[in-house]
PDB file of N, CA and C in Angstrom:
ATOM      1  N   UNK A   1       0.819  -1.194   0.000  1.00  0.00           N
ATOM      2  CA  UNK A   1       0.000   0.000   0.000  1.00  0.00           C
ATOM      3  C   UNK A   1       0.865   1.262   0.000  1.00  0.00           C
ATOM      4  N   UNK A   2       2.073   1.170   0.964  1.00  0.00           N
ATOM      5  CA  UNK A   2       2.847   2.635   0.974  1.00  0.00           C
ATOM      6  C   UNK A   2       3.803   3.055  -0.371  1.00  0.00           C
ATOM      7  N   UNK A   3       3.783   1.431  -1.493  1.00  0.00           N
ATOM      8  CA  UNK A   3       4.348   1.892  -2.961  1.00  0.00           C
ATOM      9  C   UNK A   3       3.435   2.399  -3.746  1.00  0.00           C
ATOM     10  N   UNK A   4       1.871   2.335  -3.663  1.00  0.00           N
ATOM     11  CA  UNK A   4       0.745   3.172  -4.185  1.00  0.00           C
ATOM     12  C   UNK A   4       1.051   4.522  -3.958  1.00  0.00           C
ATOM     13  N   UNK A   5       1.293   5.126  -2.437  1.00  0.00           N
ATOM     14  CA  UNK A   5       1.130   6.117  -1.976  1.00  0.00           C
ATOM     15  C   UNK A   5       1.624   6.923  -2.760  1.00  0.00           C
ATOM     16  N   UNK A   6       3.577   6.488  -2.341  1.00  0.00           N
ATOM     17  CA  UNK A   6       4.425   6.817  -2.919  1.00  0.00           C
ATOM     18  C   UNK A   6       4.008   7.572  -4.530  1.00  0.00           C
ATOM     19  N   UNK A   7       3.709   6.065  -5.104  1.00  0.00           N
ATOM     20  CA  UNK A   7       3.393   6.694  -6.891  1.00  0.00           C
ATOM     21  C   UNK A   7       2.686   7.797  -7.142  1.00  0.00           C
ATOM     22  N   UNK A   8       1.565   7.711  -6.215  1.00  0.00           N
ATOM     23  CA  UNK A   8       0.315   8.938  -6.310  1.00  0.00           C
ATOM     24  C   UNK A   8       1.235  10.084  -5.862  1.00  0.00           C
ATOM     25  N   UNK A   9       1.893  10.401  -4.726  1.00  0.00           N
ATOM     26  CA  UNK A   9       2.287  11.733  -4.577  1.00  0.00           C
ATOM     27  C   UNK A   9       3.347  11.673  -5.714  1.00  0.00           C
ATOM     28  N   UNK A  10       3.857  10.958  -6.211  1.00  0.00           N
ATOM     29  CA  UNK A  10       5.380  11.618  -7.092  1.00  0.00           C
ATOM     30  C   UNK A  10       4.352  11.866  -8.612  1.00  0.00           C
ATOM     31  N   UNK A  11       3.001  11.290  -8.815  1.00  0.00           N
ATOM     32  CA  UNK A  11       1.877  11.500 -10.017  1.00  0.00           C
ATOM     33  C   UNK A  11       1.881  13.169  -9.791  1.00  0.00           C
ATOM     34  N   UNK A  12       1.225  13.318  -8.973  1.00  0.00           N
ATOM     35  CA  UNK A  12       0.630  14.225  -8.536  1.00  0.00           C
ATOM     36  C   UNK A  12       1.955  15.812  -8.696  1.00  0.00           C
ATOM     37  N   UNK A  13       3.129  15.288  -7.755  1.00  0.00           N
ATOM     38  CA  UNK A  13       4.144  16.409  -7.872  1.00  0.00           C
ATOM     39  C   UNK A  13       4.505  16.541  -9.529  1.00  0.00           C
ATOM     40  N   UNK A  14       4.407  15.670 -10.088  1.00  0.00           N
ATOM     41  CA  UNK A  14       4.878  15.904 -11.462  1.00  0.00           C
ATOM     42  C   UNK A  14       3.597  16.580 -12.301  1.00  0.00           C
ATOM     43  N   UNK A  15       2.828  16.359 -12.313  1.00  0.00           N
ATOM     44  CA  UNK A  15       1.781  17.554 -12.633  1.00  0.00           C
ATOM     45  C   UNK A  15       1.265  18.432 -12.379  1.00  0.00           C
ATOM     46  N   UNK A  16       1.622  18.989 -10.894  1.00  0.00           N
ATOM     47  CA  UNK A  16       1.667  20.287 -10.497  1.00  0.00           C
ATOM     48  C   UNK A  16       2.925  21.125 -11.156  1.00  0.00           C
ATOM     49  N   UNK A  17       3.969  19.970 -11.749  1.00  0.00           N
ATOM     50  CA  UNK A  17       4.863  20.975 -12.359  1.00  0.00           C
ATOM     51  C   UNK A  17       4.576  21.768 -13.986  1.00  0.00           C
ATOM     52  N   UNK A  18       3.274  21.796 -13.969  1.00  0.00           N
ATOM     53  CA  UNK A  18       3.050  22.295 -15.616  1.00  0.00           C
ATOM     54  C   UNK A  18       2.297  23.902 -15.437  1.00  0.00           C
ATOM     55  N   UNK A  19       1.800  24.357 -14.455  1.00  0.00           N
ATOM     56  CA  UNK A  19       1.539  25.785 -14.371  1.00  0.00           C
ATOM     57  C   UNK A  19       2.905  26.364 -13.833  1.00  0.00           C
ATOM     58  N   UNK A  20       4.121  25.667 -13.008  1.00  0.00           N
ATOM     59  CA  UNK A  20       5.446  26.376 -13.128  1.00  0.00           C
ATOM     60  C   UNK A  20       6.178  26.385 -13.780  1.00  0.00           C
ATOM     61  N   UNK A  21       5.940  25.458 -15.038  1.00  0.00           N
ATOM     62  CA  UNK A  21       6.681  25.970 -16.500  1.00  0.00           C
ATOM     63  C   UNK A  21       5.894  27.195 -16.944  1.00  0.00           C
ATOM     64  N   UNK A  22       4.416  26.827 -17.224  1.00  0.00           N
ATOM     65  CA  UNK A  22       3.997  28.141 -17.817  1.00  0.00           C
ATOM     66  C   UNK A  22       4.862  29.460 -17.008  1.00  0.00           C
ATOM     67  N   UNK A  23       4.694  29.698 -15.472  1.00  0.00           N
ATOM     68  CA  UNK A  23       5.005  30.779 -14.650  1.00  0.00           C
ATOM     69  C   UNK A  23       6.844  31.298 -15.559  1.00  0.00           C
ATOM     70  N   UNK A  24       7.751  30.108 -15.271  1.00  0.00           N
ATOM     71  CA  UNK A  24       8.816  30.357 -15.530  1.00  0.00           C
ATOM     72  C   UNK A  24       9.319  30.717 -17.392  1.00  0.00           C
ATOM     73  N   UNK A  25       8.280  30.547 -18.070  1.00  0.00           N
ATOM     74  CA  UNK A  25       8.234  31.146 -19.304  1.00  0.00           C
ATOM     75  C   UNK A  25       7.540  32.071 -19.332  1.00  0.00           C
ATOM     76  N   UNK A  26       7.154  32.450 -18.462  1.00  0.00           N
ATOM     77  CA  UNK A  26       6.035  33.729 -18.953  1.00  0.00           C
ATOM     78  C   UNK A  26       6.981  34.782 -17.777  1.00  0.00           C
ATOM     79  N   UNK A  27       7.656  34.158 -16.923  1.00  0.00           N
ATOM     80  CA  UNK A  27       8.559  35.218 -16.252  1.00  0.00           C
ATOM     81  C   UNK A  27      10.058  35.185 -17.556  1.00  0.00           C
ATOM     82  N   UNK A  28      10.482  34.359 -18.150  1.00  0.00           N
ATOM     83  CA  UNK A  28      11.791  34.185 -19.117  1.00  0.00           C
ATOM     84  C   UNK A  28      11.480  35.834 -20.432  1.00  0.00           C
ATOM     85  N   UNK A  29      10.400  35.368 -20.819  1.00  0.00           N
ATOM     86  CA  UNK A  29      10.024  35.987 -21.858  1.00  0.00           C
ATOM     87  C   UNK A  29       9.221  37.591 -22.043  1.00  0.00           C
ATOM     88  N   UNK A  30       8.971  37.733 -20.587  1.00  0.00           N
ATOM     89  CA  UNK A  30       8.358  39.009 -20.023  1.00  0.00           C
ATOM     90  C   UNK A  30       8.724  40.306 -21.119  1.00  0.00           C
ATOM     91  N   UNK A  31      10.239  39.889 -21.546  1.00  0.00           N
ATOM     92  CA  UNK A  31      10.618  41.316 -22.359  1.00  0.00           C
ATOM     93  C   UNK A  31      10.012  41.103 -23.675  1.00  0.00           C
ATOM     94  N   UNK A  32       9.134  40.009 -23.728  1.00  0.00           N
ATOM     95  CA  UNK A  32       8.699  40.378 -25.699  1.00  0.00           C
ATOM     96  C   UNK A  32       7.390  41.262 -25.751  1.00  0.00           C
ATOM     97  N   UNK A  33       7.526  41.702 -26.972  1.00  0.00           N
ATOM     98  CA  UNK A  33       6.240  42.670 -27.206  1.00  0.00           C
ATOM     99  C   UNK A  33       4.987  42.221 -26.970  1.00  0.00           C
ATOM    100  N   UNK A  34       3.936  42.683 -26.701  1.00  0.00           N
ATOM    101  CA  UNK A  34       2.747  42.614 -26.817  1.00  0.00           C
ATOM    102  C   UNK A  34       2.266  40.959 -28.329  1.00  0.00           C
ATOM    103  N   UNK A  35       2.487  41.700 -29.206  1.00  0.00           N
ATOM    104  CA  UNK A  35       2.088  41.254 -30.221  1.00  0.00           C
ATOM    105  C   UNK A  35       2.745  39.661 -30.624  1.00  0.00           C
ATOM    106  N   UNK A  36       4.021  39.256 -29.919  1.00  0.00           N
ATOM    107  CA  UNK A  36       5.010  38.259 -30.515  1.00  0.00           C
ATOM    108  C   UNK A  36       4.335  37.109 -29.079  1.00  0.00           C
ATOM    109  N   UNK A  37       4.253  36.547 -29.421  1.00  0.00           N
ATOM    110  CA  UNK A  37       3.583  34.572 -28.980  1.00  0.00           C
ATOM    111  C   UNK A  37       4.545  34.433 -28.390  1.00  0.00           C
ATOM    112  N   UNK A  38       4.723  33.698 -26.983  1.00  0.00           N
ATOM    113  CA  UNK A  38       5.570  33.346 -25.968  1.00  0.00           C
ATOM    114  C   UNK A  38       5.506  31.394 -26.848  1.00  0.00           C
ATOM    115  N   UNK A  39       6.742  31.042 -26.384  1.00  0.00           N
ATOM    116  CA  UNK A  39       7.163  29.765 -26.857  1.00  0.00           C
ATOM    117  C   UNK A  39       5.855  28.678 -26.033  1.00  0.00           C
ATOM    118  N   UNK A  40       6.355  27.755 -27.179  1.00  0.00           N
ATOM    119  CA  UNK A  40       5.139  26.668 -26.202  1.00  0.00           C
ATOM    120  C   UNK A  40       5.611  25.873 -24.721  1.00  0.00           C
ATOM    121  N   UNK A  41       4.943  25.468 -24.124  1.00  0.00           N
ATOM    122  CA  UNK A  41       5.504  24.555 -23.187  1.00  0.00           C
ATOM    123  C   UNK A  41       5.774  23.248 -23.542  1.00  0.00           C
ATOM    124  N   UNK A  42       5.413  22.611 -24.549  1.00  0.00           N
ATOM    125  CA  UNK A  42       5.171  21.542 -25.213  1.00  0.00           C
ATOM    126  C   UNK A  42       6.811  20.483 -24.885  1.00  0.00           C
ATOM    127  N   UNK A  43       7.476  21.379 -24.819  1.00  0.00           N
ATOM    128  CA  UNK A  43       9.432  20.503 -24.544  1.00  0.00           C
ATOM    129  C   UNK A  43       9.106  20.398 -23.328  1.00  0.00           C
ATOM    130  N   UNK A  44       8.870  21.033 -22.260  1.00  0.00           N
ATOM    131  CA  UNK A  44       8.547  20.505 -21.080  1.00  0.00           C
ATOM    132  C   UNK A  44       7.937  19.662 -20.604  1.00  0.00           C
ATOM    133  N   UNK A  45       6.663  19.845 -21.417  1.00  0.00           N
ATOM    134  CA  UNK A  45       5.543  18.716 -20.940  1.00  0.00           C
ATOM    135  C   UNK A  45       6.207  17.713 -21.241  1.00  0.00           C
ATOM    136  N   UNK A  46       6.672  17.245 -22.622  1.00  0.00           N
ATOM    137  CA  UNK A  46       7.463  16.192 -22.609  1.00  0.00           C
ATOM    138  C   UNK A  46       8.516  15.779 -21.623  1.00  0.00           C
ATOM    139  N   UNK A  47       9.131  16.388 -21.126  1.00  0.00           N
ATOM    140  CA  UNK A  47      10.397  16.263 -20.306  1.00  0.00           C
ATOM    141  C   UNK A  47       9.920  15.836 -18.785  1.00  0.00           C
ATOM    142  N   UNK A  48       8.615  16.525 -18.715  1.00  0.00           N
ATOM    143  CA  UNK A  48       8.122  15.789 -17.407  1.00  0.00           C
ATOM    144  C   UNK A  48       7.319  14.173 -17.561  1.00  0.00           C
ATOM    145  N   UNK A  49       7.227  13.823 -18.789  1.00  0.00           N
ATOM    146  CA  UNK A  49       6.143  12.618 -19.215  1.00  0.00           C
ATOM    147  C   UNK A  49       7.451  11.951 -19.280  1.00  0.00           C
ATOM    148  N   UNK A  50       8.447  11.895 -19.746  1.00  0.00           N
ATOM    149  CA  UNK A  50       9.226  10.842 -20.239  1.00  0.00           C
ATOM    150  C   UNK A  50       9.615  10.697 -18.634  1.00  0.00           C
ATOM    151  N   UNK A  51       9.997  11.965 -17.274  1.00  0.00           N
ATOM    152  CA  UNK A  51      10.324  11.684 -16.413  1.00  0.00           C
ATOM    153  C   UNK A  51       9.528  10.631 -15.264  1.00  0.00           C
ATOM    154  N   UNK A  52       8.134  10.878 -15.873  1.00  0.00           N
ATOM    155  CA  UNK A  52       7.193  10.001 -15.123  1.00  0.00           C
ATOM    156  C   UNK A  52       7.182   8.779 -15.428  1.00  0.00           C
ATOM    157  N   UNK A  53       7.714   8.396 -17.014  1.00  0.00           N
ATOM    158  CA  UNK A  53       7.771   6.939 -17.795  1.00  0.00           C
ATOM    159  C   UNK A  53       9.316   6.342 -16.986  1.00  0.00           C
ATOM    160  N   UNK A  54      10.140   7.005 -16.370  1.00  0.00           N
ATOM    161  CA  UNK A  54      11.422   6.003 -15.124  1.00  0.00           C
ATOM    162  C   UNK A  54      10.852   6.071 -14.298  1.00  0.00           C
ATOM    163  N   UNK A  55      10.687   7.444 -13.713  1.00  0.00           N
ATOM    164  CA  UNK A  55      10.429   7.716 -12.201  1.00  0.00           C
ATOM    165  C   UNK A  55       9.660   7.060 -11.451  1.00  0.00           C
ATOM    166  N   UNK A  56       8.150   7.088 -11.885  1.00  0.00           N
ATOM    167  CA  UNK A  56       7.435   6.216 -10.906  1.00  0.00           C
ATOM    168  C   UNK A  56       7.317   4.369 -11.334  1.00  0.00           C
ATOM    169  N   UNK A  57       7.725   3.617 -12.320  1.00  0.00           N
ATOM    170  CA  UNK A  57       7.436   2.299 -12.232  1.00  0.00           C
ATOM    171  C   UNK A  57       9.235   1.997 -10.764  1.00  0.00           C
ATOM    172  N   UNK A  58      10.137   3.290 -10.918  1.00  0.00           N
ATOM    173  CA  UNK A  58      11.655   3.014 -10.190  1.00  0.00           C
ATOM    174  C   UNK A  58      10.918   3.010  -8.518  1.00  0.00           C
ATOM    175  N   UNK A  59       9.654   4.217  -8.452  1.00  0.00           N
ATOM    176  CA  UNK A  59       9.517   4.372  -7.006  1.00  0.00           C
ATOM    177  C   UNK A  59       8.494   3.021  -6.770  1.00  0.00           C
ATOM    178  N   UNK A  60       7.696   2.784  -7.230  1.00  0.00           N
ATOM    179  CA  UNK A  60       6.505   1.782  -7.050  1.00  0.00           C
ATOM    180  C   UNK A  60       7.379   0.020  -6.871  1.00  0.00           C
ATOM    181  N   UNK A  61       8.525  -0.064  -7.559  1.00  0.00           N
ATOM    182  CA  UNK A  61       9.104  -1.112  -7.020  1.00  0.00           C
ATOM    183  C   UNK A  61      10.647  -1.136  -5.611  1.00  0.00           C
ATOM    184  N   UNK A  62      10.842   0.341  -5.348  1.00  0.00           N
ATOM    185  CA  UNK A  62      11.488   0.355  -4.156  1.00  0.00           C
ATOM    186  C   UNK A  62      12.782   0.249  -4.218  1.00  0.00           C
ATOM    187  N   UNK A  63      13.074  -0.069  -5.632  1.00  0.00           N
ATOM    188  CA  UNK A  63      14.958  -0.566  -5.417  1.00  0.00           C
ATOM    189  C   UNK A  63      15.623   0.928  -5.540  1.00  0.00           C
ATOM    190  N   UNK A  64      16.685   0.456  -4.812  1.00  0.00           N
ATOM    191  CA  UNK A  64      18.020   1.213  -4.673  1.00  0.00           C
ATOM    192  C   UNK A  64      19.093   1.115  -5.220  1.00  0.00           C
ATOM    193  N   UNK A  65      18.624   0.592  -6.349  1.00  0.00           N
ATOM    194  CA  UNK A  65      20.068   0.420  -7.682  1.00  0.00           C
ATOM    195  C   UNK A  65      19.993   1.777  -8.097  1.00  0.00           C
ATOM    196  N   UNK A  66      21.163   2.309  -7.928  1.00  0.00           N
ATOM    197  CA  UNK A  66      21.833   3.231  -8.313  1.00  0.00           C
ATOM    198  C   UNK A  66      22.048   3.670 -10.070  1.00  0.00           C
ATOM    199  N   UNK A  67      21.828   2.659 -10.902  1.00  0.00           N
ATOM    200  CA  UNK A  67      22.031   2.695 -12.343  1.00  0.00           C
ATOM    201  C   UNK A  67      20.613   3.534 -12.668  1.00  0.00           C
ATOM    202  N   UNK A  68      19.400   2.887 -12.532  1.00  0.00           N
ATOM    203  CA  UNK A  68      18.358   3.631 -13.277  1.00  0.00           C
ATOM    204  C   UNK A  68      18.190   4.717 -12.858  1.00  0.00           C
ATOM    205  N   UNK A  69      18.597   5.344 -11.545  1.00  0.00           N
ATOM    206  CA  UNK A  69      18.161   6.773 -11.133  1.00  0.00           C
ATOM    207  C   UNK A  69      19.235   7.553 -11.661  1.00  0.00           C
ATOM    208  N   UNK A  70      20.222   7.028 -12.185  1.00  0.00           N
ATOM    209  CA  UNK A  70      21.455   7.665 -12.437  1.00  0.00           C
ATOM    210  C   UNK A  70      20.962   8.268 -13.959  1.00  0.00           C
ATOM    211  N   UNK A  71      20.697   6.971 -14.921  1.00  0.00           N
ATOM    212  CA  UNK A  71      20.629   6.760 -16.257  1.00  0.00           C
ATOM    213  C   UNK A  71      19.061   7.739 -17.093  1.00  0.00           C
ATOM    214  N   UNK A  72      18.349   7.529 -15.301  1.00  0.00           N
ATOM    215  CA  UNK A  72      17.092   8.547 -15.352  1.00  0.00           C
ATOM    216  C   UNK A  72      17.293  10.036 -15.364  1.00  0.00           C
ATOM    217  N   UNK A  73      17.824  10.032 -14.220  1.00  0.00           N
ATOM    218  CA  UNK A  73      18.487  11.981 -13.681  1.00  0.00           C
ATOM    219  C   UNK A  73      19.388  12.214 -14.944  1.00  0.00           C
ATOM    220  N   UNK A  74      20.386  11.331 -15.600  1.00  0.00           N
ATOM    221  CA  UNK A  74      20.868  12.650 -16.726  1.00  0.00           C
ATOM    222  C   UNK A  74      19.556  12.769 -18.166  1.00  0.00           C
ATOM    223  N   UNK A  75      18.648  11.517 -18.471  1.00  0.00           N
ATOM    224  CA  UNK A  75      17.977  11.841 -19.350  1.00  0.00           C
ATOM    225  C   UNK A  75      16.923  12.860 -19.348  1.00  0.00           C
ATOM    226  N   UNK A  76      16.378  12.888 -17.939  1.00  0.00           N
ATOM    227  CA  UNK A  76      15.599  14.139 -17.579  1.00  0.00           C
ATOM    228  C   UNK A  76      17.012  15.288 -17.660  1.00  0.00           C
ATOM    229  N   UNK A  77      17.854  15.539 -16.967  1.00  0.00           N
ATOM    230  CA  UNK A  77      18.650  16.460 -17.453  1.00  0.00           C
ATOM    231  C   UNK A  77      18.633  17.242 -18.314  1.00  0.00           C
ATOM    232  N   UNK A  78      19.059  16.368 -19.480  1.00  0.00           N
ATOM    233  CA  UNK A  78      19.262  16.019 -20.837  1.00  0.00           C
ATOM    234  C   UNK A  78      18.182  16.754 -21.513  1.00  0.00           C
ATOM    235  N   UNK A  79      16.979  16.294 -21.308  1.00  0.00           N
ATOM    236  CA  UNK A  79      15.662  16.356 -21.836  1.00  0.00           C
ATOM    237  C   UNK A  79      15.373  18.386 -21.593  1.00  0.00           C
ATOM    238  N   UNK A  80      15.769  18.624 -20.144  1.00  0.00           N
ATOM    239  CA  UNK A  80      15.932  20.150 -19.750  1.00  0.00           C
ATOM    240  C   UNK A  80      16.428  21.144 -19.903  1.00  0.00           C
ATOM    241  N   UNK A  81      17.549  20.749 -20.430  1.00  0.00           N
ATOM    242  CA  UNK A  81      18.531  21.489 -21.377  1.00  0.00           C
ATOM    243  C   UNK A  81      18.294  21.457 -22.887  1.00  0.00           C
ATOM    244  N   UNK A  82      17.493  20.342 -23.656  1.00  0.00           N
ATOM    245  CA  UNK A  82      17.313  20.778 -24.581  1.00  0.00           C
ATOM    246  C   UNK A  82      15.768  21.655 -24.771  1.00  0.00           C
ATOM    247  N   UNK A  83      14.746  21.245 -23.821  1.00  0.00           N
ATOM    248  CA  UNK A  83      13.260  22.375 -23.870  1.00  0.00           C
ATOM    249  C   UNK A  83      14.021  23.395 -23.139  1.00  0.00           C
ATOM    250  N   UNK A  84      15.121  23.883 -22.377  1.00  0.00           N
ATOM    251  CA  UNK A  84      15.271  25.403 -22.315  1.00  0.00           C
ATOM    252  C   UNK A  84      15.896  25.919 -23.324  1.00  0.00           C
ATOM    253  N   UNK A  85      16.801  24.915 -24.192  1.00  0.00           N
ATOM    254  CA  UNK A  85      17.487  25.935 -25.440  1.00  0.00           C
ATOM    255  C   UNK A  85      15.973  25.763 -26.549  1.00  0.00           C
ATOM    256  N   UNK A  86      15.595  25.258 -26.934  1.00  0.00           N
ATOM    257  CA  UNK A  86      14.463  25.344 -27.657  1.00  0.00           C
ATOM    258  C   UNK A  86      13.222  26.443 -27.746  1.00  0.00           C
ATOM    259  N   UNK A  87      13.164  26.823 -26.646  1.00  0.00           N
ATOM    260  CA  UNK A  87      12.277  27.937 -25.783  1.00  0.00           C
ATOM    261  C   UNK A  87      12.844  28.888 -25.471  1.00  0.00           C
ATOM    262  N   UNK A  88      14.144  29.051 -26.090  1.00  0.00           N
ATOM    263  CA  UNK A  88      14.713  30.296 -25.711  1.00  0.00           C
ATOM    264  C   UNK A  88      14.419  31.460 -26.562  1.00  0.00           C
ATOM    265  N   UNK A  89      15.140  32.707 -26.437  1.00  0.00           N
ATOM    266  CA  UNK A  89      14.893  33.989 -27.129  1.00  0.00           C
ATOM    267  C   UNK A  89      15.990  33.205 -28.700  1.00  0.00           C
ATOM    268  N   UNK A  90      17.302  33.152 -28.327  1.00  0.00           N
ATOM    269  CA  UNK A  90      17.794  32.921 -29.763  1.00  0.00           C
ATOM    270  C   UNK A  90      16.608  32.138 -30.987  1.00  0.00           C
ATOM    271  N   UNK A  91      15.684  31.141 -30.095  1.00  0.00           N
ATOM    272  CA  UNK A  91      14.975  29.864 -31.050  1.00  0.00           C
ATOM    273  C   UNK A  91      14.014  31.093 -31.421  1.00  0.00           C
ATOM    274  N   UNK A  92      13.729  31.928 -31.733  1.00  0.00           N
ATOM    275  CA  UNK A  92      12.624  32.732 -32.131  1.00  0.00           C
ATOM    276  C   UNK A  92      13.781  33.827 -33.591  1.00  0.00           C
ATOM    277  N   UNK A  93      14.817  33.913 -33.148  1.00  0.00           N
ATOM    278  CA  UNK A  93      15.296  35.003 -34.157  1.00  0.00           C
ATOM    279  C   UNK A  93      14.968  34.576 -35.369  1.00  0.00           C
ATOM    280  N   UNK A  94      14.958  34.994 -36.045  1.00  0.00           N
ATOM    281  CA  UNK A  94      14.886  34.796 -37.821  1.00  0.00           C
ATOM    282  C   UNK A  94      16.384  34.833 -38.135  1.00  0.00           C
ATOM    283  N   UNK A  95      16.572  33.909 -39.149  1.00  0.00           N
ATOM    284  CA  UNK A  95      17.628  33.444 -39.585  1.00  0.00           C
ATOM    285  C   UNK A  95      18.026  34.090 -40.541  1.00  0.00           C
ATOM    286  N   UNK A  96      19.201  35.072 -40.515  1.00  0.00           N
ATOM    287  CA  UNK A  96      19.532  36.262 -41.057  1.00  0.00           C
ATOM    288  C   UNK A  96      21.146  36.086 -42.480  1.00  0.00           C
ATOM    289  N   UNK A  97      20.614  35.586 -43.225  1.00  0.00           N
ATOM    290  CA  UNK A  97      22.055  35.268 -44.073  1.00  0.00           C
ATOM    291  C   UNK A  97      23.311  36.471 -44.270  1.00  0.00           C
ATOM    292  N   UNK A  98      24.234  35.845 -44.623  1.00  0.00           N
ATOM    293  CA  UNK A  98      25.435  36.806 -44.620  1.00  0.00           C
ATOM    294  C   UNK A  98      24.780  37.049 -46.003  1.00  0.00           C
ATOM    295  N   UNK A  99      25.202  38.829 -46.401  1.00  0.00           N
ATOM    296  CA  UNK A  99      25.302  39.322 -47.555  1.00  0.00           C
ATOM    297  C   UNK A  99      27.291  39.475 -48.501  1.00  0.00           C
ATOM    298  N   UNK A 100      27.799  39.938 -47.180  1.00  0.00           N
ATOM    299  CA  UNK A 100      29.303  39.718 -47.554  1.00  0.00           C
ATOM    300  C   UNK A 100      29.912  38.355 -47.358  1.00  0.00           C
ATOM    301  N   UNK A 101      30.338  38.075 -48.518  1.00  0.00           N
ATOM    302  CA  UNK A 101      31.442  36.913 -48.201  1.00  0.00           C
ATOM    303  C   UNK A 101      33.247  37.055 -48.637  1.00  0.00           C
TER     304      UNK A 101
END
């Protein structure tokens, strides 16, 4: 019963984390105009789904092998570093060719 628990609160913390992406992109991006579309959350959401696809079948069976939380924590990492470069200000510039060569 206390590996149910477990799953439900780590369910639960991982989907309370999707109005603090919105918060932390809508605080990142504060300086764009009126008129220009704030990036999607869409790399995140992913980054928290793939984290829920290790995380909770690792908590619901209890082990303390060190490999999957390891092999988990850099792919979520991994996964965070690429939805913050993706969502960044550079991923919006328009791609400006050289005229001199």
């Amino acid at each position: 019963m206390a590996a149910r628990g477990s799953v439900a609160v780590a369910l639960i913390a991982l989907l309370t984390c999707y109005p603090v992406v919105q918060l932390v992109l809508c605080l990142r991006h504060r300086q764009l105009p009126l008129d220009r579309r704030r990036p999607s959350a869409w790399p995140f959401v992913l980054t928290l789904a793939v984290t829920a696809l290790w995380l909770l079948p690792v908590l619901g069976t209890r082990t303390s092998q060190p490999l999957p939380l390891a092999g988990g924590t850099l792919l979520t990492l991994g996964l965070l570093g690429w939805a913050w470069r993706v969502t960044g200000p550079a991923a919006r510039r328009p791609l400006v060719w050289p005229t001199e060569y």
